[in-house]
N, C-alpha and C. Protein backbone atom coordinates (compact mmCIF):
# COMPACT_ATOMS: atom_id res chain seq x y z
N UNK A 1 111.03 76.16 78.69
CA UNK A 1 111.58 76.07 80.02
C UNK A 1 111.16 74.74 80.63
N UNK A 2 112.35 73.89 80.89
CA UNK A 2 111.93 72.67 81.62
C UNK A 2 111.71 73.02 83.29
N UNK A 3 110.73 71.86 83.57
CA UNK A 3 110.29 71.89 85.19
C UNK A 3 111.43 71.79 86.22
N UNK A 4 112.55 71.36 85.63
CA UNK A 4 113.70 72.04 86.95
C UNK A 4 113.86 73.33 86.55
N UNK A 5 114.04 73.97 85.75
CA UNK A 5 114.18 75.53 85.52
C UNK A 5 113.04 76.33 86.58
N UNK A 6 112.22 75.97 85.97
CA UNK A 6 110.52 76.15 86.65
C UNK A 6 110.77 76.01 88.12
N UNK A 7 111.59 75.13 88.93
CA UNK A 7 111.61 74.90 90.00
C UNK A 7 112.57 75.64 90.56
N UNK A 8 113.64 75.78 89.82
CA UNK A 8 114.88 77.04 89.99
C UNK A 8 114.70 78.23 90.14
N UNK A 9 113.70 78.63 89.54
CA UNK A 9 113.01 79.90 89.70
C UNK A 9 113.01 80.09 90.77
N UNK A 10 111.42 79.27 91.26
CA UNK A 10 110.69 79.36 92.47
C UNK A 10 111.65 79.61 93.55
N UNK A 11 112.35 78.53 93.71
CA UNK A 11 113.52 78.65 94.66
C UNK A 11 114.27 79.73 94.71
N UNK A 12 114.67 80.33 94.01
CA UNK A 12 115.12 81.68 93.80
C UNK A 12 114.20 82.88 94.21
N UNK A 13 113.22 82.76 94.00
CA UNK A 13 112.22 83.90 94.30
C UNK A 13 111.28 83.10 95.11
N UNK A 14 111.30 83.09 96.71
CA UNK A 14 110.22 82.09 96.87
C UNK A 14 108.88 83.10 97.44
N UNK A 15 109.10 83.89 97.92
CA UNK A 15 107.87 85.07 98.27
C UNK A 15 107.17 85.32 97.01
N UNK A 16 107.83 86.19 95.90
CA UNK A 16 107.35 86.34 94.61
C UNK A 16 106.18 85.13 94.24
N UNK A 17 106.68 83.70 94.12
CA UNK A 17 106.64 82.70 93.59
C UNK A 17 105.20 82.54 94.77
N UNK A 18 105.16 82.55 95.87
CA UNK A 18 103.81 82.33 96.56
C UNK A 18 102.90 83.60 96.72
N UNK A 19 103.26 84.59 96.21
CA UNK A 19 102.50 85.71 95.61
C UNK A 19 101.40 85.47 94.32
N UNK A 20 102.44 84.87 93.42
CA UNK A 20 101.66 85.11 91.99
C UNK A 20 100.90 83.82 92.52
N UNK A 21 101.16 82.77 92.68
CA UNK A 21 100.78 81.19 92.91
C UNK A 21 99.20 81.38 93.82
N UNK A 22 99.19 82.12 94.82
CA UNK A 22 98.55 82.91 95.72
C UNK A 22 96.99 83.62 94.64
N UNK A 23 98.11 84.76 93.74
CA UNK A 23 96.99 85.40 93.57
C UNK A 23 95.92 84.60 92.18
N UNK A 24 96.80 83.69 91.54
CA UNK A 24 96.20 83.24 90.65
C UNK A 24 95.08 82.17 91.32
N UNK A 25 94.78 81.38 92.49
CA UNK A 25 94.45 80.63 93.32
C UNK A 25 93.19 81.64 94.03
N UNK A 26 93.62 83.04 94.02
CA UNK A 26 92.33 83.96 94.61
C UNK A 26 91.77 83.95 93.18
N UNK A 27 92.11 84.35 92.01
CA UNK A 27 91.16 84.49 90.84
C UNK A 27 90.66 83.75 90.34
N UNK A 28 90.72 82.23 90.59
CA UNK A 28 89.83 80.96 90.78
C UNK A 28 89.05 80.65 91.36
N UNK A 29 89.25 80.89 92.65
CA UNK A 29 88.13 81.01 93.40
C UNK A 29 86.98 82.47 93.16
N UNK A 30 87.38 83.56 92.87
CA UNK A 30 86.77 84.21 92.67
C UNK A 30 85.93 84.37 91.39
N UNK A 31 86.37 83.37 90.59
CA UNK A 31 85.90 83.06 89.08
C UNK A 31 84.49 82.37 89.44
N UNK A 32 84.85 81.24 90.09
CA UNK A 32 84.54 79.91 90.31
C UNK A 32 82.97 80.23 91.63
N UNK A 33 83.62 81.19 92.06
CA UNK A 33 82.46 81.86 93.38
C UNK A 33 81.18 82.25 92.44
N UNK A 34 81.62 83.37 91.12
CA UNK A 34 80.68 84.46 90.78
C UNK A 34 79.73 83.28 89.96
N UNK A 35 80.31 82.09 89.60
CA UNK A 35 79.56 81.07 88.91
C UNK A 35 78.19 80.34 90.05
N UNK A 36 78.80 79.92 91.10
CA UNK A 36 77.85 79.35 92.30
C UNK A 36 77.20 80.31 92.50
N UNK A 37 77.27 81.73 92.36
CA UNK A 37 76.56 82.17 93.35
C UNK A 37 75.04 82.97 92.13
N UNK A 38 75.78 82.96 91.16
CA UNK A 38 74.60 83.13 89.76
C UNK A 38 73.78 81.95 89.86
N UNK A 39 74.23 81.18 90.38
CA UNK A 39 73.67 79.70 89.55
C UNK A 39 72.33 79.56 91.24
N UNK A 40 72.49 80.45 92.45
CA UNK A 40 71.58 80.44 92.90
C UNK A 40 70.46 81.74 93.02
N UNK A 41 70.64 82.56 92.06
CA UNK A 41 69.93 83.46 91.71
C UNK A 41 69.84 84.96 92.08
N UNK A 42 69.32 85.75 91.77
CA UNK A 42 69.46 87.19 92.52
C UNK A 42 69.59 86.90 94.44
N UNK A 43 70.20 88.15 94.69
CA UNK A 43 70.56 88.21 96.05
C UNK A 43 69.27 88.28 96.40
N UNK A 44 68.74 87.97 97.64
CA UNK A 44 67.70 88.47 98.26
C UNK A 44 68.01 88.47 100.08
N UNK A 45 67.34 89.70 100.14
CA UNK A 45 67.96 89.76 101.70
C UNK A 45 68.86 90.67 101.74
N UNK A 46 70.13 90.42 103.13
CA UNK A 46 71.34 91.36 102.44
C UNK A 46 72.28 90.81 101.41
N UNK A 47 72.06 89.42 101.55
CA UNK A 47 73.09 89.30 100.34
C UNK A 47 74.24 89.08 101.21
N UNK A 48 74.93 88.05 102.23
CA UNK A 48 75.48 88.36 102.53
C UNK A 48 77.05 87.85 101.73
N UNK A 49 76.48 86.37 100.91
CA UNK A 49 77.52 85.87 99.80
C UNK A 49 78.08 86.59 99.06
N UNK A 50 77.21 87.32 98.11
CA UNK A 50 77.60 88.29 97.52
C UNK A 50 78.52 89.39 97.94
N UNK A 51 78.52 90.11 99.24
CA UNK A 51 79.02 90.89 99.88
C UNK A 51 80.48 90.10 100.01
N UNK A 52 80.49 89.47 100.42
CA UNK A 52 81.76 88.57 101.16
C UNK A 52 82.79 88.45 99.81
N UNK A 53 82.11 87.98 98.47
CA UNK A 53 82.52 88.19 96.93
C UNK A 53 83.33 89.72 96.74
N UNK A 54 82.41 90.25 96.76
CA UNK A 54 82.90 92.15 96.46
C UNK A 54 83.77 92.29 97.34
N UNK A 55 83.77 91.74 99.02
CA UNK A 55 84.87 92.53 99.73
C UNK A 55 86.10 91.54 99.56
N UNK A 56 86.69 89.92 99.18
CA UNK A 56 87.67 89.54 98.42
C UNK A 56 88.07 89.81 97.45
N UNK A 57 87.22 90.43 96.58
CA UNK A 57 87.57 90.67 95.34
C UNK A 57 88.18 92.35 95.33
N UNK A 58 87.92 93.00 96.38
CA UNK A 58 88.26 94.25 96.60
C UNK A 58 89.70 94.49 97.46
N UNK A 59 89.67 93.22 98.35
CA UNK A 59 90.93 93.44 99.48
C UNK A 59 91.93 92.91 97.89
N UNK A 60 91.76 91.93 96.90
CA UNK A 60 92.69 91.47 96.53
C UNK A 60 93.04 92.62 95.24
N UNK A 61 92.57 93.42 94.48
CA UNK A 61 92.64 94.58 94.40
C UNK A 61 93.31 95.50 94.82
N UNK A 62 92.89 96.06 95.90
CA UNK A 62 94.04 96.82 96.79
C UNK A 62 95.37 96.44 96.83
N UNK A 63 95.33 94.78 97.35
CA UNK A 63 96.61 94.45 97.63
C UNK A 63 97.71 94.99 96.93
N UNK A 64 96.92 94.56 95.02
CA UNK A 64 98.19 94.57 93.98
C UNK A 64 98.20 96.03 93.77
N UNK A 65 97.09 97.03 93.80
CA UNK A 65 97.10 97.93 93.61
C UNK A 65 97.91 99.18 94.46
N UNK A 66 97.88 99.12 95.55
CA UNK A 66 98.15 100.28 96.45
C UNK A 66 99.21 99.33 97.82
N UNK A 67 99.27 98.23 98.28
CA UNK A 67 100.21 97.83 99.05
C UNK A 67 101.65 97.37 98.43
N UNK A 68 101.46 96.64 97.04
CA UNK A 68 102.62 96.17 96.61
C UNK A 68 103.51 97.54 96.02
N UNK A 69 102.81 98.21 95.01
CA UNK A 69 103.93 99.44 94.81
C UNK A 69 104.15 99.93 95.94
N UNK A 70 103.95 100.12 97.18
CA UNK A 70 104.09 100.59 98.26
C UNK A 70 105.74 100.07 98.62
N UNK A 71 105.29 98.89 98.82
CA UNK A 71 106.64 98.48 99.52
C UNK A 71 107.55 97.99 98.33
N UNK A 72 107.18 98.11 97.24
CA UNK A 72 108.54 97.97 95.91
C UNK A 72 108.80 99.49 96.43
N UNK A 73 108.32 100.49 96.79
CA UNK A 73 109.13 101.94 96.69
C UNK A 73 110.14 101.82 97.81
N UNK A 74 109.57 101.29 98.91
CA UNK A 74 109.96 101.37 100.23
C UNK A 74 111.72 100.36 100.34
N UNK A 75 111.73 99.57 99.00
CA UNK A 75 113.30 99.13 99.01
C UNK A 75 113.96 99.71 99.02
């Protein structure tokens, strides 16, 4: 698939297209988080980095899990 195809797409689906673009961009950062935040050692305290980790990594979860079949039914 050449990059005007690639771009034909997008244009065609542009919600879809800033969905996946979106969620692949949260699983980078969330990759990229669990690395910084090892690399400064066990939580101590409440932890509040860590926390903030689990609850992105949980809203983005949900999202695909329980909001999107939601509203694919709801068409």
């Amino acid at each position: 698939m050449t990059l005007a195809g690639i771009a034909a797409r997008i244009r065609e689906y542009p919600v879809a297209a800033i969905l996946e673009l979106g969620s692949v961009l949260v699983c980078l950062l969330l990759f990229a988080s669990i690395f910084a935040l090892l690399s400064t050692g066990a939580p101590t305290g409440r932890g509040d980095p860590w926390l903030a980790l689990i609850g992105v990594g949980t809203a983005f979860v949900l999202f695909w899990t329980a909001l999107v079949p939601l509203y694919e039914r709801t068409l």
